[in-house]
PDB file of N, CA and C in Angstrom:
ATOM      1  N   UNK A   1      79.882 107.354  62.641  1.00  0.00           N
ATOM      2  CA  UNK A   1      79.931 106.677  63.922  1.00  0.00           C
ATOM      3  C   UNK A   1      81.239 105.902  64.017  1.00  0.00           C
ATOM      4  N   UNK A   2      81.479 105.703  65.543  1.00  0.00           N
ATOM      5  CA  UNK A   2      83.146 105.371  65.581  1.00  0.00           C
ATOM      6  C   UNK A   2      82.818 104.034  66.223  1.00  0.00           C
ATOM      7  N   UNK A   3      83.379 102.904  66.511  1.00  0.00           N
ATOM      8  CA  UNK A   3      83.032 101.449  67.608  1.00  0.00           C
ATOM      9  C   UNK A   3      84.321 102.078  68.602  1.00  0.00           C
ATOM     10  N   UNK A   4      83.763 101.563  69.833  1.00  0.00           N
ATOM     11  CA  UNK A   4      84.776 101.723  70.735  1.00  0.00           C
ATOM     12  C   UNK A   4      84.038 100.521  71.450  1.00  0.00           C
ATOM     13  N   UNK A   5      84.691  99.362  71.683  1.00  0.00           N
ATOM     14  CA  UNK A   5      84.097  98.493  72.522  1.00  0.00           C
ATOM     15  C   UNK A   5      83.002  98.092  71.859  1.00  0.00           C
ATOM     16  N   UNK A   6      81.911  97.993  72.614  1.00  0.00           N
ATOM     17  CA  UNK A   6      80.973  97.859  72.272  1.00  0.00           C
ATOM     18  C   UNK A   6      79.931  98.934  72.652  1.00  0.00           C
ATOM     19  N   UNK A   7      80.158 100.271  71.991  1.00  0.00           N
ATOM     20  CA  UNK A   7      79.647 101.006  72.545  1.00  0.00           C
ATOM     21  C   UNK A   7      79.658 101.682  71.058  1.00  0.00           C
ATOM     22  N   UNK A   8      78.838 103.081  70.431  1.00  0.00           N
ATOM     23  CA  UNK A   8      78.929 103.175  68.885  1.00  0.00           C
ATOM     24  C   UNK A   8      78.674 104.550  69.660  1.00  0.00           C
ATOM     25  N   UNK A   9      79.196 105.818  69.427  1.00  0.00           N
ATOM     26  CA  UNK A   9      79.286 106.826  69.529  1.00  0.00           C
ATOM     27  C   UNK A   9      78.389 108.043  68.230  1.00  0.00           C
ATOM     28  N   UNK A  10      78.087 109.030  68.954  1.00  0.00           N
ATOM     29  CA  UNK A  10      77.600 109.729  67.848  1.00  0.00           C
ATOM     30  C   UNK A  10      78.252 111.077  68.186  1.00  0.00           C
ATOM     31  N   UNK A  11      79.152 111.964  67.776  1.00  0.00           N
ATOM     32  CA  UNK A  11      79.720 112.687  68.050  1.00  0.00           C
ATOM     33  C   UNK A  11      80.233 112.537  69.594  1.00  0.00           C
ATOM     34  N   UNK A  12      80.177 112.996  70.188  1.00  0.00           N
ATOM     35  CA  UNK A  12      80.468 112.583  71.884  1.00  0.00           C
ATOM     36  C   UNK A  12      79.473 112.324  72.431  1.00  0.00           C
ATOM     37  N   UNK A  13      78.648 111.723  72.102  1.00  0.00           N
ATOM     38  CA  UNK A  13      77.489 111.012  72.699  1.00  0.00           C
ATOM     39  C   UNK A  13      77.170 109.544  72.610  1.00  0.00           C
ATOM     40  N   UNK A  14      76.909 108.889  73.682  1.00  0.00           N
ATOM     41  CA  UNK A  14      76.525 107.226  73.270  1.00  0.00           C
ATOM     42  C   UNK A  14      75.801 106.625  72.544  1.00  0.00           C
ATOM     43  N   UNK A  15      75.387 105.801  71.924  1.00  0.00           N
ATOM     44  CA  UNK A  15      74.239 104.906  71.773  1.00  0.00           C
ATOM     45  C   UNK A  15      74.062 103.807  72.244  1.00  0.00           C
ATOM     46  N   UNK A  16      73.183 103.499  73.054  1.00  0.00           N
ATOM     47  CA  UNK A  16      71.987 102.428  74.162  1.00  0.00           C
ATOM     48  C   UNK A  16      71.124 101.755  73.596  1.00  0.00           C
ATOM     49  N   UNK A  17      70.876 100.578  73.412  1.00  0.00           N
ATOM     50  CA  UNK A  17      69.566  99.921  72.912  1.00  0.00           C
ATOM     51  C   UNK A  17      69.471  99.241  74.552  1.00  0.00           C
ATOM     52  N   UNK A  18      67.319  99.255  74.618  1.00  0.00           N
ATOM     53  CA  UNK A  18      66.913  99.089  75.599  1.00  0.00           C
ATOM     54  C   UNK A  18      65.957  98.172  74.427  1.00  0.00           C
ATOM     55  N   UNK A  19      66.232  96.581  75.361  1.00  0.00           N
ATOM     56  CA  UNK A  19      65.018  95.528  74.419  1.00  0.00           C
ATOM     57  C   UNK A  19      65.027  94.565  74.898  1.00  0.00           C
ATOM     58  N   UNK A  20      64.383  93.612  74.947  1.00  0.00           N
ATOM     59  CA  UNK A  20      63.652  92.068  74.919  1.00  0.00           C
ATOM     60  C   UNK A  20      64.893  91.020  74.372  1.00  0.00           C
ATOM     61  N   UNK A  21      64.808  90.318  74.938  1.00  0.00           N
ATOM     62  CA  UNK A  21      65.734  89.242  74.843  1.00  0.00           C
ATOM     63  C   UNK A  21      66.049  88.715  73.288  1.00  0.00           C
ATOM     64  N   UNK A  22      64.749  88.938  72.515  1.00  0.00           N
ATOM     65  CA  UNK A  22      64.472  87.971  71.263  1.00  0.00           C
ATOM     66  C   UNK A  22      65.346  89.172  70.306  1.00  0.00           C
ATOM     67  N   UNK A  23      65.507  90.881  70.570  1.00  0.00           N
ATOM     68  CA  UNK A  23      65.772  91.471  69.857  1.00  0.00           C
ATOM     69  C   UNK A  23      67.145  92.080  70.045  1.00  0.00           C
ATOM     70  N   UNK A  24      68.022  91.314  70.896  1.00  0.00           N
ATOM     71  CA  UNK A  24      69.006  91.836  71.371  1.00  0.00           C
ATOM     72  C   UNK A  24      70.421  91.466  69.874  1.00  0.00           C
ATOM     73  N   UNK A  25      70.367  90.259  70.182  1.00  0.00           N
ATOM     74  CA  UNK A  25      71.174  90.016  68.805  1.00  0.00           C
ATOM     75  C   UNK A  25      71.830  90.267  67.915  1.00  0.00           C
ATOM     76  N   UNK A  26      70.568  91.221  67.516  1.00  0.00           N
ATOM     77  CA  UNK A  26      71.139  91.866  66.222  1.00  0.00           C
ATOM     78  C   UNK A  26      72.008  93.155  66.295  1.00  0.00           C
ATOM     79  N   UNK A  27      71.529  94.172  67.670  1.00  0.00           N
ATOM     80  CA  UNK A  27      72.262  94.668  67.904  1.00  0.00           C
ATOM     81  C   UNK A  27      73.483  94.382  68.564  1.00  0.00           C
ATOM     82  N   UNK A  28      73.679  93.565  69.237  1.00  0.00           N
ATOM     83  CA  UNK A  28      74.983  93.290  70.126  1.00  0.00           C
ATOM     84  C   UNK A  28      76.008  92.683  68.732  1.00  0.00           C
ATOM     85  N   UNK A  29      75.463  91.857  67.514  1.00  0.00           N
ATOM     86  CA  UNK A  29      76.483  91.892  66.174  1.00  0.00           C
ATOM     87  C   UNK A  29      76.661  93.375  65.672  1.00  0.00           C
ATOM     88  N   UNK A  30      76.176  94.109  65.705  1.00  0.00           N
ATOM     89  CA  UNK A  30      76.342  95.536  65.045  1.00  0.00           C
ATOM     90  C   UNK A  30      77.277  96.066  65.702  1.00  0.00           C
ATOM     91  N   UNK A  31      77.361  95.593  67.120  1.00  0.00           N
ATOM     92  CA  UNK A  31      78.615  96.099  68.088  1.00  0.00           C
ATOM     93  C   UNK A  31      78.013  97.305  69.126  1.00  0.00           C
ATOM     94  N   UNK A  32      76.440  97.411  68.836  1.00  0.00           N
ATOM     95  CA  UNK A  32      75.963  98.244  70.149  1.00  0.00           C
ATOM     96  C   UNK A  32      75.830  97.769  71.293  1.00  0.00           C
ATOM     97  N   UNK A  33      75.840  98.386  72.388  1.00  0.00           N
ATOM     98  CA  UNK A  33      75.471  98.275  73.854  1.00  0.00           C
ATOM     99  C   UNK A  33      74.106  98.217  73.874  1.00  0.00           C
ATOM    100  N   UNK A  34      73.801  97.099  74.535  1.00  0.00           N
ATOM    101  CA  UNK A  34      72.402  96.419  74.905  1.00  0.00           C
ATOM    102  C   UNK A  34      72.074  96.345  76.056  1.00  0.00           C
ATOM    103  N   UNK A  35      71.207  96.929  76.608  1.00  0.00           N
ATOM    104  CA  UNK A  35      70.250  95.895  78.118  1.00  0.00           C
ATOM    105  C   UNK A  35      69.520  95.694  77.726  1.00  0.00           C
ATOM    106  N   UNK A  36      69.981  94.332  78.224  1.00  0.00           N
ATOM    107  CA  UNK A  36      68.307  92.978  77.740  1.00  0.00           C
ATOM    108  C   UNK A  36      67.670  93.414  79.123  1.00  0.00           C
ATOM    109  N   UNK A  37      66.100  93.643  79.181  1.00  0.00           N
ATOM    110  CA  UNK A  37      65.117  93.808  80.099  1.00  0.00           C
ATOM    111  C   UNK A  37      63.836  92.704  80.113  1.00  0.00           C
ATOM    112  N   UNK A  38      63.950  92.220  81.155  1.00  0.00           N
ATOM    113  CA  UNK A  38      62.592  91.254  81.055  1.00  0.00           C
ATOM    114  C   UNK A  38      60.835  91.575  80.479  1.00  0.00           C
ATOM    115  N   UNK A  39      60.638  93.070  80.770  1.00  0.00           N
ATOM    116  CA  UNK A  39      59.312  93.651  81.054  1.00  0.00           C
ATOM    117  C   UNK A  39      59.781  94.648  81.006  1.00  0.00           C
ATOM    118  N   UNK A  40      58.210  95.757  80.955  1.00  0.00           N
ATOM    119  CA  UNK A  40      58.300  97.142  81.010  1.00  0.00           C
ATOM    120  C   UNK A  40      58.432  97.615  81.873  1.00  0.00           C
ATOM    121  N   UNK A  41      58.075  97.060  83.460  1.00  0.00           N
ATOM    122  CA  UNK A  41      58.879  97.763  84.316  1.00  0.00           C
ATOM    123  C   UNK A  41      60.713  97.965  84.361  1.00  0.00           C
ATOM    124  N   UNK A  42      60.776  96.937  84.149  1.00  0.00           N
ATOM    125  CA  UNK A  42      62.402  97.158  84.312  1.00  0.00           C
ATOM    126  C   UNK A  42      62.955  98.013  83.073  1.00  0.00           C
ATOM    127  N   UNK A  43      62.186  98.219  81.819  1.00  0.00           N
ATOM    128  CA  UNK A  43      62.836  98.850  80.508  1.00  0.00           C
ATOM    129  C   UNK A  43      62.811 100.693  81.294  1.00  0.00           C
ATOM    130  N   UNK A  44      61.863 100.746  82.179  1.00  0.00           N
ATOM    131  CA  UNK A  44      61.191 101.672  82.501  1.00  0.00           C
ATOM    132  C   UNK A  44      62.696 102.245  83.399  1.00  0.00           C
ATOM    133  N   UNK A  45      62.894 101.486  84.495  1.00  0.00           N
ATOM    134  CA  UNK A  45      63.754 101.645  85.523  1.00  0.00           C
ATOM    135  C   UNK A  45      64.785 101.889  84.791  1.00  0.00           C
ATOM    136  N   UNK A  46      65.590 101.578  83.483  1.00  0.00           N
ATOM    137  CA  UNK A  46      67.385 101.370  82.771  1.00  0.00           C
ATOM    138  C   UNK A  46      67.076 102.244  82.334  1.00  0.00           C
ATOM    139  N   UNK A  47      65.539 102.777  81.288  1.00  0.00           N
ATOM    140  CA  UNK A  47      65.652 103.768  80.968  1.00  0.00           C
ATOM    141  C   UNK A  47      66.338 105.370  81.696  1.00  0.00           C
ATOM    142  N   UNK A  48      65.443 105.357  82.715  1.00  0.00           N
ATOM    143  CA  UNK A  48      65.614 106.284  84.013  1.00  0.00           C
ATOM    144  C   UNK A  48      66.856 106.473  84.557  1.00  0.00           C
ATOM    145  N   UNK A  49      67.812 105.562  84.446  1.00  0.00           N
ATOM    146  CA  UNK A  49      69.360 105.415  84.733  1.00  0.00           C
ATOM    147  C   UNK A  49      70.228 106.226  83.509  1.00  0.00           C
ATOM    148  N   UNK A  50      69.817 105.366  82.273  1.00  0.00           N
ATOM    149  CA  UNK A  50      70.409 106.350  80.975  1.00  0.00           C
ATOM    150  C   UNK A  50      69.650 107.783  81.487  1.00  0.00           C
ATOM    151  N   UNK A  51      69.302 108.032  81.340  1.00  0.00           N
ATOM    152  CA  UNK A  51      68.536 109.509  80.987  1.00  0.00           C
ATOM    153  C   UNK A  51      69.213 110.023  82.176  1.00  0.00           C
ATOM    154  N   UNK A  52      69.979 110.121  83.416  1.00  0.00           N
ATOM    155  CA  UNK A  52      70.818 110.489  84.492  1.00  0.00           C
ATOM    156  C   UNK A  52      72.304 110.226  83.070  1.00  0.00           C
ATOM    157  N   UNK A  53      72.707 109.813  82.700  1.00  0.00           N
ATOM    158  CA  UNK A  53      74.162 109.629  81.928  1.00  0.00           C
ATOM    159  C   UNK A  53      74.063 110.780  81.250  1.00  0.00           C
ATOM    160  N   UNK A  54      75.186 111.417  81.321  1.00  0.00           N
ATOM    161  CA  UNK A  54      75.316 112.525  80.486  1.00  0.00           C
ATOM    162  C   UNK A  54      75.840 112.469  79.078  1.00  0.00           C
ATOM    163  N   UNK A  55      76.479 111.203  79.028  1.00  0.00           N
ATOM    164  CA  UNK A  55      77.170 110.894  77.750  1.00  0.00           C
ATOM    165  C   UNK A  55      76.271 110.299  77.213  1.00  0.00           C
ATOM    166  N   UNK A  56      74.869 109.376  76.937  1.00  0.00           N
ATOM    167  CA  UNK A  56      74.301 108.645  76.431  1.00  0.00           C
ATOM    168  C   UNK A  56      73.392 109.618  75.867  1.00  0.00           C
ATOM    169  N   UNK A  57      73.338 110.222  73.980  1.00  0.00           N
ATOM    170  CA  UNK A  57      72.804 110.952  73.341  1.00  0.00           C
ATOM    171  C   UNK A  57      70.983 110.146  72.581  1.00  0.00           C
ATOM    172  N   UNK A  58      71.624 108.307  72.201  1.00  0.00           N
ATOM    173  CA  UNK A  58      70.223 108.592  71.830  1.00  0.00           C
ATOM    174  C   UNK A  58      70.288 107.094  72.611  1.00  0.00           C
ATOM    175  N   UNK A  59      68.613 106.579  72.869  1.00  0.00           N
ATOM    176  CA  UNK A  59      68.481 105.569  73.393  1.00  0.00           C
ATOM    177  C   UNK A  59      67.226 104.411  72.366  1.00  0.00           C
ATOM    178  N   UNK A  60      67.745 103.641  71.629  1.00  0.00           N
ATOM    179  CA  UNK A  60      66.769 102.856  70.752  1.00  0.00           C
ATOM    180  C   UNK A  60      66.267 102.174  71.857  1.00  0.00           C
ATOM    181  N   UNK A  61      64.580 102.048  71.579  1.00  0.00           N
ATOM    182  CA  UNK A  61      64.172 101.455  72.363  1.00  0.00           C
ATOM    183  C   UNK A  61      62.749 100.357  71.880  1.00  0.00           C
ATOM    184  N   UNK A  62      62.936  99.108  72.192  1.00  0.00           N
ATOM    185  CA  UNK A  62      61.703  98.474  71.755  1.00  0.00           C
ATOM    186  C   UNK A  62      60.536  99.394  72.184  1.00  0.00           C
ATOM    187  N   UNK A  63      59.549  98.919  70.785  1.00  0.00           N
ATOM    188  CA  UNK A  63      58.083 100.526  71.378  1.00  0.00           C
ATOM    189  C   UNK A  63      57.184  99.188  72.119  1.00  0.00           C
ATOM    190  N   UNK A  64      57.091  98.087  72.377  1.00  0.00           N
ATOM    191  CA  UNK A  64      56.600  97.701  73.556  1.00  0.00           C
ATOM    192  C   UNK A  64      56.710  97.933  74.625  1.00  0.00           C
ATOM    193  N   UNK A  65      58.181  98.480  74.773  1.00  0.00           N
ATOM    194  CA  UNK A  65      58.798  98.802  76.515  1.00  0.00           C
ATOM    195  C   UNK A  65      58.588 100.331  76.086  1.00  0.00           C
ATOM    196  N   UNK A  66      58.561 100.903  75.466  1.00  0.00           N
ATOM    197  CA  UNK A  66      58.470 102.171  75.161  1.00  0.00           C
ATOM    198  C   UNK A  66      57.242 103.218  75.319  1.00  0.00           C
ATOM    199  N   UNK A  67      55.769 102.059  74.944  1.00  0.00           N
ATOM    200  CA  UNK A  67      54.385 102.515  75.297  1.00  0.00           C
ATOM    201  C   UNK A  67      54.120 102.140  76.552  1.00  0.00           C
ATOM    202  N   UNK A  68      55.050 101.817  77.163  1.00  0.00           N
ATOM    203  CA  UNK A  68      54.771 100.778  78.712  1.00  0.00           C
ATOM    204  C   UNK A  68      55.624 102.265  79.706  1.00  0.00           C
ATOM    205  N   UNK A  69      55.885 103.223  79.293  1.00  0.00           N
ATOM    206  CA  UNK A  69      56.451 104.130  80.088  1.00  0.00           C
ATOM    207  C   UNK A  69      55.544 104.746  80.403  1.00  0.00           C
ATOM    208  N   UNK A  70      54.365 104.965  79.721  1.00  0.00           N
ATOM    209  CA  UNK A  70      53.325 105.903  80.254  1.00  0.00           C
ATOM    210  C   UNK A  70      53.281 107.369  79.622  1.00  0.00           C
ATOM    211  N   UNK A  71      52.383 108.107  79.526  1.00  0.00           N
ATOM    212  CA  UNK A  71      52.183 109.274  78.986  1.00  0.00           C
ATOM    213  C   UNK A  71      52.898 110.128  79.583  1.00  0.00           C
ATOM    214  N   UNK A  72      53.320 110.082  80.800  1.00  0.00           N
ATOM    215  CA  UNK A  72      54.036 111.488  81.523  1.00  0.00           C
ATOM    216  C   UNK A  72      55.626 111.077  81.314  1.00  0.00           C
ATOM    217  N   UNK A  73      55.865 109.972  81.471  1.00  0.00           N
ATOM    218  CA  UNK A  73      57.403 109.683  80.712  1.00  0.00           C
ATOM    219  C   UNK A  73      57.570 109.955  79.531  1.00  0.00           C
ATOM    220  N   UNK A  74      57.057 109.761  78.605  1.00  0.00           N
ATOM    221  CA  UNK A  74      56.794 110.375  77.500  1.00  0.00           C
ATOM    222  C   UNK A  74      56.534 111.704  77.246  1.00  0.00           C
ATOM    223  N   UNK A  75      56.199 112.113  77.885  1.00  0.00           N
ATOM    224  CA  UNK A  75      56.163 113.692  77.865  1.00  0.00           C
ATOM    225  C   UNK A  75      57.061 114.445  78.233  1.00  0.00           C
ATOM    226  N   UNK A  76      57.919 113.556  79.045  1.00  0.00           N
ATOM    227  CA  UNK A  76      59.044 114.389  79.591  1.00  0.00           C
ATOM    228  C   UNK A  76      60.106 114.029  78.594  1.00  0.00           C
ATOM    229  N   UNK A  77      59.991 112.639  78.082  1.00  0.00           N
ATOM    230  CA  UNK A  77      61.453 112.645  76.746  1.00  0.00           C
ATOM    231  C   UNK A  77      61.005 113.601  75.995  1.00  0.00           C
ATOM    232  N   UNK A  78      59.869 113.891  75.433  1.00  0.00           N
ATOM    233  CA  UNK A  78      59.757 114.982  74.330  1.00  0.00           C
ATOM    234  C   UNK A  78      60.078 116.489  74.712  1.00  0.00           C
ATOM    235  N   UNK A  79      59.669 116.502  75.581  1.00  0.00           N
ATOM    236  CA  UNK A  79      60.568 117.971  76.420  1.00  0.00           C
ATOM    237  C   UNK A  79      62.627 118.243  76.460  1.00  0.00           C
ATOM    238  N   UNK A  80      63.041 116.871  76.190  1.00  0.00           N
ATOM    239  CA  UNK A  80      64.238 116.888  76.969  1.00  0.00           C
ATOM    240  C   UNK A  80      64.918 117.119  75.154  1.00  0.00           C
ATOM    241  N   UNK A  81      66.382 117.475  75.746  1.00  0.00           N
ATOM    242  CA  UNK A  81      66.962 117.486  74.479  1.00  0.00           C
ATOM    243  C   UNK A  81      67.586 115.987  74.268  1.00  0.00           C
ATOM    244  N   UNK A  82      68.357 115.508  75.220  1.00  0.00           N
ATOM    245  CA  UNK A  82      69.127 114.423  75.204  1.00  0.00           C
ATOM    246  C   UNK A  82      68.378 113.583  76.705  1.00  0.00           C
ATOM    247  N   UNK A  83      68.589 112.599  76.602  1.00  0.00           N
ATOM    248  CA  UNK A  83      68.772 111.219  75.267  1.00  0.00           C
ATOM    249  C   UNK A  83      67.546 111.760  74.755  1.00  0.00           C
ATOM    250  N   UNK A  84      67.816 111.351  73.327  1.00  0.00           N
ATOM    251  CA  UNK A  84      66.350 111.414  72.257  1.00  0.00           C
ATOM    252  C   UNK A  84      66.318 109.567  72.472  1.00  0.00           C
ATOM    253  N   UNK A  85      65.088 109.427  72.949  1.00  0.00           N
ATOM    254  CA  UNK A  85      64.636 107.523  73.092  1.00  0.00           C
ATOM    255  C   UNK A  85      63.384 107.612  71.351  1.00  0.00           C
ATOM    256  N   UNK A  86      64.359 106.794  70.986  1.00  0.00           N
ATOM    257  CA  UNK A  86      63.864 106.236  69.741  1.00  0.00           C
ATOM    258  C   UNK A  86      63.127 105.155  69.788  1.00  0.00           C
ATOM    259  N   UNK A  87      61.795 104.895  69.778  1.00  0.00           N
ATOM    260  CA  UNK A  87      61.324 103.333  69.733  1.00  0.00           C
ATOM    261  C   UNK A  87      61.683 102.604  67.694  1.00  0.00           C
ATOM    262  N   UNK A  88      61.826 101.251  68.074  1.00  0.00           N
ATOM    263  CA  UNK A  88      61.639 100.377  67.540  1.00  0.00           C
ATOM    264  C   UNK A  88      60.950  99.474  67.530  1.00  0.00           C
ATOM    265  N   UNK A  89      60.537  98.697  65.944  1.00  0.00           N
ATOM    266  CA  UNK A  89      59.676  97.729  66.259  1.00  0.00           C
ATOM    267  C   UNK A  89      60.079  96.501  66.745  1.00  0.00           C
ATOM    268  N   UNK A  90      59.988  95.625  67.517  1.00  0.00           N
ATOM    269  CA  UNK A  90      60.841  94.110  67.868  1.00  0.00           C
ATOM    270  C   UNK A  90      60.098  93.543  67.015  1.00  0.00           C
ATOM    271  N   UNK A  91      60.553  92.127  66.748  1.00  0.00           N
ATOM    272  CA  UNK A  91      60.832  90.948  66.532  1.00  0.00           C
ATOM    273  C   UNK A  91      59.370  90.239  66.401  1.00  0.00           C
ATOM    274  N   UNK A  92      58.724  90.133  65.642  1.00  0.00           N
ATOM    275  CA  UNK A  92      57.000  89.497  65.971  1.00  0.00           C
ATOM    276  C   UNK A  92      56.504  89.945  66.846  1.00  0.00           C
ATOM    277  N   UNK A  93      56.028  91.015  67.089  1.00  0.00           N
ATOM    278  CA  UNK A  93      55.203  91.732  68.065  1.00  0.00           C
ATOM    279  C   UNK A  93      54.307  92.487  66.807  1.00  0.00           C
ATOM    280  N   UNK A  94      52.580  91.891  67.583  1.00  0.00           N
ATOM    281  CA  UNK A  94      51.431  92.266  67.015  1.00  0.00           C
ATOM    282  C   UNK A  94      50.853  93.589  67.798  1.00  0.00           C
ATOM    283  N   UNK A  95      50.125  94.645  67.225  1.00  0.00           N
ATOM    284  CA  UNK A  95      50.196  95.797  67.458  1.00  0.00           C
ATOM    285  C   UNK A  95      51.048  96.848  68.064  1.00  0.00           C
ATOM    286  N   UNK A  96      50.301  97.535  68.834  1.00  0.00           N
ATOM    287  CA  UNK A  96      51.055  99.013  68.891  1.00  0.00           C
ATOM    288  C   UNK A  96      51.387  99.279  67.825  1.00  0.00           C
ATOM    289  N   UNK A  97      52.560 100.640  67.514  1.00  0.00           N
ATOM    290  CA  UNK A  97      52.749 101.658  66.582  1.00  0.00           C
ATOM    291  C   UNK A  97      52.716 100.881  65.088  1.00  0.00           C
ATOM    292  N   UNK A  98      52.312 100.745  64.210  1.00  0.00           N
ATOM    293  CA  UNK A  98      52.291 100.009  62.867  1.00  0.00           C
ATOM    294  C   UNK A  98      52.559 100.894  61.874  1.00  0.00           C
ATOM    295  N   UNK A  99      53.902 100.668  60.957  1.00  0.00           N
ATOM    296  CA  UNK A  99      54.369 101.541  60.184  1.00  0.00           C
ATOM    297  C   UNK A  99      54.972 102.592  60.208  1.00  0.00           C
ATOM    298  N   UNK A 100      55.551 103.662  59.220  1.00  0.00           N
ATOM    299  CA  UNK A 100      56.712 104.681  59.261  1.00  0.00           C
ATOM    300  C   UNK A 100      56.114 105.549  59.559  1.00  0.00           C
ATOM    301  N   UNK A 101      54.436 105.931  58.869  1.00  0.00           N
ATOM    302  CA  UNK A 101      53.518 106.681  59.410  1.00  0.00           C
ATOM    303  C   UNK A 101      52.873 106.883  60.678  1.00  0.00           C
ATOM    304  N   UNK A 102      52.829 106.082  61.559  1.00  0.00           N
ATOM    305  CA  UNK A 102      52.646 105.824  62.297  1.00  0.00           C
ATOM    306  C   UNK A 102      53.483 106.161  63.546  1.00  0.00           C
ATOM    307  N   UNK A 103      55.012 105.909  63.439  1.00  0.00           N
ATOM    308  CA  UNK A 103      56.406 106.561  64.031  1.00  0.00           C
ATOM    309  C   UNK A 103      56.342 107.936  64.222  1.00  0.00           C
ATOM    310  N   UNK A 104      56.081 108.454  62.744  1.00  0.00           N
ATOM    311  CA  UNK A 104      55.970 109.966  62.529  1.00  0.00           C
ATOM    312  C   UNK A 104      54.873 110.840  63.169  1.00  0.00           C
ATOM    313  N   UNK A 105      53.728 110.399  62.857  1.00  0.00           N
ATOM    314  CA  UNK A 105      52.327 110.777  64.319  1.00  0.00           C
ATOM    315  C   UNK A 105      53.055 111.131  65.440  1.00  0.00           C
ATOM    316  N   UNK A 106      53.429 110.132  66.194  1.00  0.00           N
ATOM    317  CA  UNK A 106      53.690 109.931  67.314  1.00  0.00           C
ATOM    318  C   UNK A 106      54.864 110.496  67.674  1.00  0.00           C
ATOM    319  N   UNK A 107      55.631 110.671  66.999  1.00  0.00           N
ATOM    320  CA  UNK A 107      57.070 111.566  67.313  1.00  0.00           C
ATOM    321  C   UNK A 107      56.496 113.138  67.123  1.00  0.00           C
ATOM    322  N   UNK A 108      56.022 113.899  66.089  1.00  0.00           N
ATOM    323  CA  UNK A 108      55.061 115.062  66.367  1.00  0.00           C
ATOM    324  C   UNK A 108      54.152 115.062  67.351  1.00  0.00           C
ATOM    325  N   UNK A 109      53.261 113.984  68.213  1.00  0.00           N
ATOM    326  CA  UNK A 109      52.815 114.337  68.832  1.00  0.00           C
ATOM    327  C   UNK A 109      53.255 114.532  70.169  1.00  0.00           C
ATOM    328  N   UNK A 110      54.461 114.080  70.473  1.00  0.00           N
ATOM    329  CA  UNK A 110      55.595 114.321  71.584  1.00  0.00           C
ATOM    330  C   UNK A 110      55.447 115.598  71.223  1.00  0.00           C
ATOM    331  N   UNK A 111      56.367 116.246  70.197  1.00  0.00           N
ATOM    332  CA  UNK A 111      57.091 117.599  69.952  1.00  0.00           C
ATOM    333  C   UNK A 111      55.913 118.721  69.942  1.00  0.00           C
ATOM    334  N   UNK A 112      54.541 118.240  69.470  1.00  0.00           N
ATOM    335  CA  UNK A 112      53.943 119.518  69.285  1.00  0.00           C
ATOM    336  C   UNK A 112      53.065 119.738  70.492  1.00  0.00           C
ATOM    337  N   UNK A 113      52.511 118.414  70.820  1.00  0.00           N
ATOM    338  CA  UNK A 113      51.713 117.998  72.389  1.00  0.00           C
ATOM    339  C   UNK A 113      50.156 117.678  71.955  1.00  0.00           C
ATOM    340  N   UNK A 114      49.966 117.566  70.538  1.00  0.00           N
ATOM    341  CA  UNK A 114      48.472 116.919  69.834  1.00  0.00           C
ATOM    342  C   UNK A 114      48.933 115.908  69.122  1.00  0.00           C
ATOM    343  N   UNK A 115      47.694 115.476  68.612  1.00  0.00           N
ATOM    344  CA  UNK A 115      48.368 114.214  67.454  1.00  0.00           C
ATOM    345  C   UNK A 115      47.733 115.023  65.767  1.00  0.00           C
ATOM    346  N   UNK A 116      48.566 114.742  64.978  1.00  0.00           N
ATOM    347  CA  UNK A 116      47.981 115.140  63.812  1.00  0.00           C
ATOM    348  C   UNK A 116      47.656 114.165  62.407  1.00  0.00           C
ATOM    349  N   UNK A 117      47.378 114.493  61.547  1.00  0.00           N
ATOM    350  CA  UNK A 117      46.804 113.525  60.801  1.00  0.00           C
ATOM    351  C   UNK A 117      47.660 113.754  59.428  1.00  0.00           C
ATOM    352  N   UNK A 118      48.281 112.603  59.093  1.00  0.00           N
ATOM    353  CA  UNK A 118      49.039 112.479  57.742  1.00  0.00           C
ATOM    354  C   UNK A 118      47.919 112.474  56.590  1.00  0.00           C
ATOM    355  N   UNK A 119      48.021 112.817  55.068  1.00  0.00           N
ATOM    356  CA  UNK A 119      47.454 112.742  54.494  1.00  0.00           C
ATOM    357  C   UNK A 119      48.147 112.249  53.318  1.00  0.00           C
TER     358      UNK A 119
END
């Protein structure tokens, strides 16, 4: 990865973090591009803007604003090639996705369209 600005490139493609005020921080020191979003509607709406950018390859995204897109948004990132929207966990936030196992479920169950069971 190259810094240009504040923007971190992945071959000719961007990287976007979409998050909550409390989790912005750390990325904006790393030198990524951030929109801070109040709520899941609005993570919902920036999302929808990236995903129109042709240059923006992956989009990290808090998985609070991320389960707040809904099943058919979600269904359509798993269909798409680019942006791949990556959730993350924020900052003290109790439930939703819990653990690496848990990531992994849920990213197969985008790609395959069931959920399956780790063992």
């Amino acid at each position: 990865m190259t810094a240009r600005g504040h923007i971190r490139e992945v071959g000719s493609y961007e990287v976007r973090v979409v998050c909550g005020a409390e989790a912005s921080t750390g990325f904006l020191l790393a030198g990524l591009d951030v929109i801070e979003v109040a709520g899941e509607e609005e993570g919902a709406l920036r999302l929808g803007v990236l995903m129109e950018q042709s240059k923006v390859g992956v989009v990290l995204m808090e998985d609070y604003l991320y389960e707040g897109l809904g099943e058919d948004l979600i269904r359509d990132l798993g269909r798409r090639v680019l942006p791949m929207v990556v959730p993350f966990p924020g900052p003290g936030r109790k439930g939703g996705l819990t653990g690496p196992e848990e990531y992994i479920v849920e990213m197969l169950r985008q790609a395959i369209g069931y959920r399956v069971r780790l063992r």
